[in-house]
C-alpha atoms as a PDB file:
ATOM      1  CA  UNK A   1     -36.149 -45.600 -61.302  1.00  0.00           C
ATOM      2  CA  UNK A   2     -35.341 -41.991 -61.719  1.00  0.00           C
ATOM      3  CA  UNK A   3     -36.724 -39.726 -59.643  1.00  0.00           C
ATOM      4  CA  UNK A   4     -38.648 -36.254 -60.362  1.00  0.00           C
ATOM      5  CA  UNK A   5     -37.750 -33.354 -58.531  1.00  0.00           C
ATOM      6  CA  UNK A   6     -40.361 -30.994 -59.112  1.00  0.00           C
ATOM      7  CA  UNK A   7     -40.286 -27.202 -58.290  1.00  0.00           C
ATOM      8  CA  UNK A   8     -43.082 -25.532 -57.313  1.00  0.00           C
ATOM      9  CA  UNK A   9     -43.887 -22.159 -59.861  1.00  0.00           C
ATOM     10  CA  UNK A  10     -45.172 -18.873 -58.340  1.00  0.00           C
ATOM     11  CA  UNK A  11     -48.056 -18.289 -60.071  1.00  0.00           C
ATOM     12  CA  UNK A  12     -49.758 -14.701 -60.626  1.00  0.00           C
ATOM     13  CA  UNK A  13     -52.655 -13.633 -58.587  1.00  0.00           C
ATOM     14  CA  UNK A  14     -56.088 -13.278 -59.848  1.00  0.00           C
ATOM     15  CA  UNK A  15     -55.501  -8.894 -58.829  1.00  0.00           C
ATOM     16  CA  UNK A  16     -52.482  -9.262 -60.842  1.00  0.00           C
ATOM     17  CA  UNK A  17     -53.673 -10.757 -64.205  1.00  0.00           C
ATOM     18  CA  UNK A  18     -56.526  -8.622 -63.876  1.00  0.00           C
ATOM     19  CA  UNK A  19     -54.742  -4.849 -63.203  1.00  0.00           C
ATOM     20  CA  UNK A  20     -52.598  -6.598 -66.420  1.00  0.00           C
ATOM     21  CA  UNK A  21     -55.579  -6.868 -68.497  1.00  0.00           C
ATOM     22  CA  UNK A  22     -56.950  -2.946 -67.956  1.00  0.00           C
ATOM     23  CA  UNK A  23     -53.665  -1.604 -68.849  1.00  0.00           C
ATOM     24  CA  UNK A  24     -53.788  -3.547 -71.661  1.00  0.00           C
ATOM     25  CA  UNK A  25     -56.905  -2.839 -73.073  1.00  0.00           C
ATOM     26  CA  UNK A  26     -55.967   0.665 -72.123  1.00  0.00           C
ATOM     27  CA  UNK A  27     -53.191   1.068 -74.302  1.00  0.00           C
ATOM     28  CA  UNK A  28     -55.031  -1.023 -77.112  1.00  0.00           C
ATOM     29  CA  UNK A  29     -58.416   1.654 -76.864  1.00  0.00           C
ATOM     30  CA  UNK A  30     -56.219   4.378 -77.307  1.00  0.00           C
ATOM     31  CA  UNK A  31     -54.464   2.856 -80.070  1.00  0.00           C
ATOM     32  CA  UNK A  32     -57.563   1.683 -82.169  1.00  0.00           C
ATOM     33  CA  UNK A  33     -58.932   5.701 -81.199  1.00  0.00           C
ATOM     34  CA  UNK A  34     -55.590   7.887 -82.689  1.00  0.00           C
ATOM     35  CA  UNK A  35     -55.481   5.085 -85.570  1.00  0.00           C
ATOM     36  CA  UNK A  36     -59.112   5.928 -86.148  1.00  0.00           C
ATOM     37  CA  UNK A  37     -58.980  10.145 -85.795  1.00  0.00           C
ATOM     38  CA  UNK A  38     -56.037   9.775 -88.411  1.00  0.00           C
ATOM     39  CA  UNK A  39     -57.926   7.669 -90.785  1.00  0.00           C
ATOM     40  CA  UNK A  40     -60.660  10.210 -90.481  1.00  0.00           C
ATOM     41  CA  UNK A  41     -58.829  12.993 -90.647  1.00  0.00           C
ATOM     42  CA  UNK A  42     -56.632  11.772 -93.608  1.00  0.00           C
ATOM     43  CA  UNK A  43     -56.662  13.799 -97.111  1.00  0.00           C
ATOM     44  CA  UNK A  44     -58.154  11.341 -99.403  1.00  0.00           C
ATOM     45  CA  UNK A  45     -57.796  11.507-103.047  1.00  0.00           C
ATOM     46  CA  UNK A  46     -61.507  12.175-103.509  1.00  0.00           C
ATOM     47  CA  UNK A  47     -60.891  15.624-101.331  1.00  0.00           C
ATOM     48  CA  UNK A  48     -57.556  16.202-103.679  1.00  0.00           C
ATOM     49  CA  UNK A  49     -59.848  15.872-106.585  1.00  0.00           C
ATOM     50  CA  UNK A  50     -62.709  18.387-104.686  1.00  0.00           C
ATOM     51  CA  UNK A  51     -59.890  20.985-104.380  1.00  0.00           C
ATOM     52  CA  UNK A  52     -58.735  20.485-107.852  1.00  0.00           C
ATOM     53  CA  UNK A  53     -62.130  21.304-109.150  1.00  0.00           C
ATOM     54  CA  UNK A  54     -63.102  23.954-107.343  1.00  0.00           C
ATOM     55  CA  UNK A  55     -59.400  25.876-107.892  1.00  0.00           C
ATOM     56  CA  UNK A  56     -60.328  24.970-111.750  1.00  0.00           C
ATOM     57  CA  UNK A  57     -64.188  26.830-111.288  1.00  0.00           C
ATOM     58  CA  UNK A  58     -63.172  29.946-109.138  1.00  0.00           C
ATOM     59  CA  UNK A  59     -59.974  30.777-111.937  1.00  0.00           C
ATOM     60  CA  UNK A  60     -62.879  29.697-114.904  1.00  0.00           C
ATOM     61  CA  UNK A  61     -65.201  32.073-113.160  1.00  0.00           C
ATOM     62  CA  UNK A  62     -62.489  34.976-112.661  1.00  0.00           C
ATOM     63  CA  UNK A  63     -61.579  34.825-116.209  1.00  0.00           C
ATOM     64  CA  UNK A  64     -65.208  34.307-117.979  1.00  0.00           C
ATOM     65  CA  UNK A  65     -66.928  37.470-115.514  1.00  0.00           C
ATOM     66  CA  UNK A  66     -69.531  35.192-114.179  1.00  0.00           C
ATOM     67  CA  UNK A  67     -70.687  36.797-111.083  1.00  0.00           C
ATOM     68  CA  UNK A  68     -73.771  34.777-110.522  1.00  0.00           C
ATOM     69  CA  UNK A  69     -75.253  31.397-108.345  1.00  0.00           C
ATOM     70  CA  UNK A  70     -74.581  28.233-110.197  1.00  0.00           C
ATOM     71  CA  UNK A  71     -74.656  24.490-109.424  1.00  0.00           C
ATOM     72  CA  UNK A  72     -72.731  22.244-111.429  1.00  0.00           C
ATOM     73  CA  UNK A  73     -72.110  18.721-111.644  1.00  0.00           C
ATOM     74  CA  UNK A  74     -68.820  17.372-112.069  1.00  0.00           C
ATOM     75  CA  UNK A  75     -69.460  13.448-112.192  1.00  0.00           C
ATOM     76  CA  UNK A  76     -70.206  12.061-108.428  1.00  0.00           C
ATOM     77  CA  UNK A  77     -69.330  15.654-107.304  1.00  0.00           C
ATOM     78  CA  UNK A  78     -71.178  18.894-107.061  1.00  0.00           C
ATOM     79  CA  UNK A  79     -69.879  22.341-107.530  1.00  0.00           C
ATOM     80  CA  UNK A  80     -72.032  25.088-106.154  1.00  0.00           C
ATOM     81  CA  UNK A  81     -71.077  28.593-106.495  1.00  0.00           C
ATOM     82  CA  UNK A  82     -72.697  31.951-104.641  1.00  0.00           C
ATOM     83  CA  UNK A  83     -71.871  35.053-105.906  1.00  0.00           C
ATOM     84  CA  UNK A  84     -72.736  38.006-103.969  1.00  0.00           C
ATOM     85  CA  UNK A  85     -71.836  41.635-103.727  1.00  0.00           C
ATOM     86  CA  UNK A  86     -68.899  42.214-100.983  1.00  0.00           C
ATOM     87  CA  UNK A  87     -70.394  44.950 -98.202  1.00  0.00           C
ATOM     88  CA  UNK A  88     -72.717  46.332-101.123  1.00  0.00           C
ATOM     89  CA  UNK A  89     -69.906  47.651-102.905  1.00  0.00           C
ATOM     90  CA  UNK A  90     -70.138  47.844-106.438  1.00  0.00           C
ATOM     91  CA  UNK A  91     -67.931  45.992-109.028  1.00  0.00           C
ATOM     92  CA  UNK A  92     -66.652  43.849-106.029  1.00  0.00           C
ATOM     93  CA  UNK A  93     -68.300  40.494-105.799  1.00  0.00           C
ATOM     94  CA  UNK A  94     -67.445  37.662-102.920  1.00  0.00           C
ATOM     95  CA  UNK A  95     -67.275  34.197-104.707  1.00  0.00           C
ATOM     96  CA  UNK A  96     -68.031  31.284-102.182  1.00  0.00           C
ATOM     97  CA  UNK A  97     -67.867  27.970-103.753  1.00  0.00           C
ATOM     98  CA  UNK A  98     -68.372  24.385-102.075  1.00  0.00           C
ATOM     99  CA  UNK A  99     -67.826  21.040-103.297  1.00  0.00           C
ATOM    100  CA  UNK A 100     -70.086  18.402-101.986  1.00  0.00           C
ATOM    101  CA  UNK A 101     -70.374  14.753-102.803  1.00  0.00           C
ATOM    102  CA  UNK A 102     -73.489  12.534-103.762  1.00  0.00           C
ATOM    103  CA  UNK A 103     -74.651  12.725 -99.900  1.00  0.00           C
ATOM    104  CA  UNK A 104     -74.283  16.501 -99.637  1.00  0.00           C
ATOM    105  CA  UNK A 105     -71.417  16.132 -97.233  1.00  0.00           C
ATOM    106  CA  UNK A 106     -68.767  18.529 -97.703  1.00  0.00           C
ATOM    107  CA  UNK A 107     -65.234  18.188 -99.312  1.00  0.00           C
ATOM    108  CA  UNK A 108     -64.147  21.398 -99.771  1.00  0.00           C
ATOM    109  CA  UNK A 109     -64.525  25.133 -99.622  1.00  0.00           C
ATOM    110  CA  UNK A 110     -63.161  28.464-101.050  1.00  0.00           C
ATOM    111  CA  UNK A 111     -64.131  31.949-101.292  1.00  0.00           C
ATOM    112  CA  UNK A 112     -62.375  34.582-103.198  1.00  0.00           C
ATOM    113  CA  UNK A 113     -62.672  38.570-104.118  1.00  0.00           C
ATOM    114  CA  UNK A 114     -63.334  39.352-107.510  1.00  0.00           C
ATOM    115  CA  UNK A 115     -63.192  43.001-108.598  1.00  0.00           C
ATOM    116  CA  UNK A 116     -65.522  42.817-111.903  1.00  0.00           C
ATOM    117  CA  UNK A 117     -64.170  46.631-113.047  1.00  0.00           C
ATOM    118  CA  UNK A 118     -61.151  44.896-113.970  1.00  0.00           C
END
C-alpha cells in the first residue's frame, strides 16, 4: 500500500480571524454609509421637475404683475408663492417661492426681485 504523507497546515488564530473580521466590517459600514449619503443626496427627477416648475411660476409671475401669496397645485406637487415688499420699498417686491411634495417636505426653493414700476 501507498503511503500518505501528510503535512501539517498553520492555521490562523482565533485574534487573527477576529482583528480580520472588524476591518472588514469596517470597510463594509463605511461603504453601505457614503453609498447611502449619495443616494440621499442624489438629484432625483422629481426635484428636476420641482425646479422646472417653480422657474416656470416665478417668470409667469414676473410677466403677469402678480405680486401677491398664492398656493397652487401642480399634480402631486405644491407651489406656494410669498410676495412681500423688499425693505418697505415701494414698487420692489421679494418673490419667495417653495415647492413641496404631498408630505410637505421640501424640493425646492427660489426667491427673486421684482421691480413692479417696470
Amino acid at each position: 500500500m501507498a503511503r500518505i504523507r501528510s503535512r501539517r497546515l498553520e492555521a490562523s488564530s482565533l485574534l487573527e480571524v477576529v482583528v480580520a473580521m472588524v476591518i472588514t466590517m469596517t470597510v463594509f459600514g463605511i461603504g453601505t454609509m457614503t453609498y447611502l449619503n449619495v443616494m440621499r443626496a442624489a438629484f432625483s427627477g422629481r426635484q428636476a421637475r420641482a425646479v422646472l416648475l417653480l422657474n416656470e411660476a416665478a417668470i409667469r409671475a414676473r410677466d403677469d404683475r402678480k405680486f401677491f401669496n398664492e398656493v397652487t397645485e401642480a399634480g402631486d406637487l405644491r407651489i406656494v408663492r410669498k410676495a412681500d415688499l423688499y425693505h418697505g420699498l415701494a414698487g420692489l417686491y421679494l418673490l419667495a417661492y417653495v415647492v413641496e411634495d404631498s408630505t410637505g417636505r421640501q424640493l425646492a426653493a427660489k426667491r427673486i426681485l421684482v421691480n413692479a414700476d417696470e
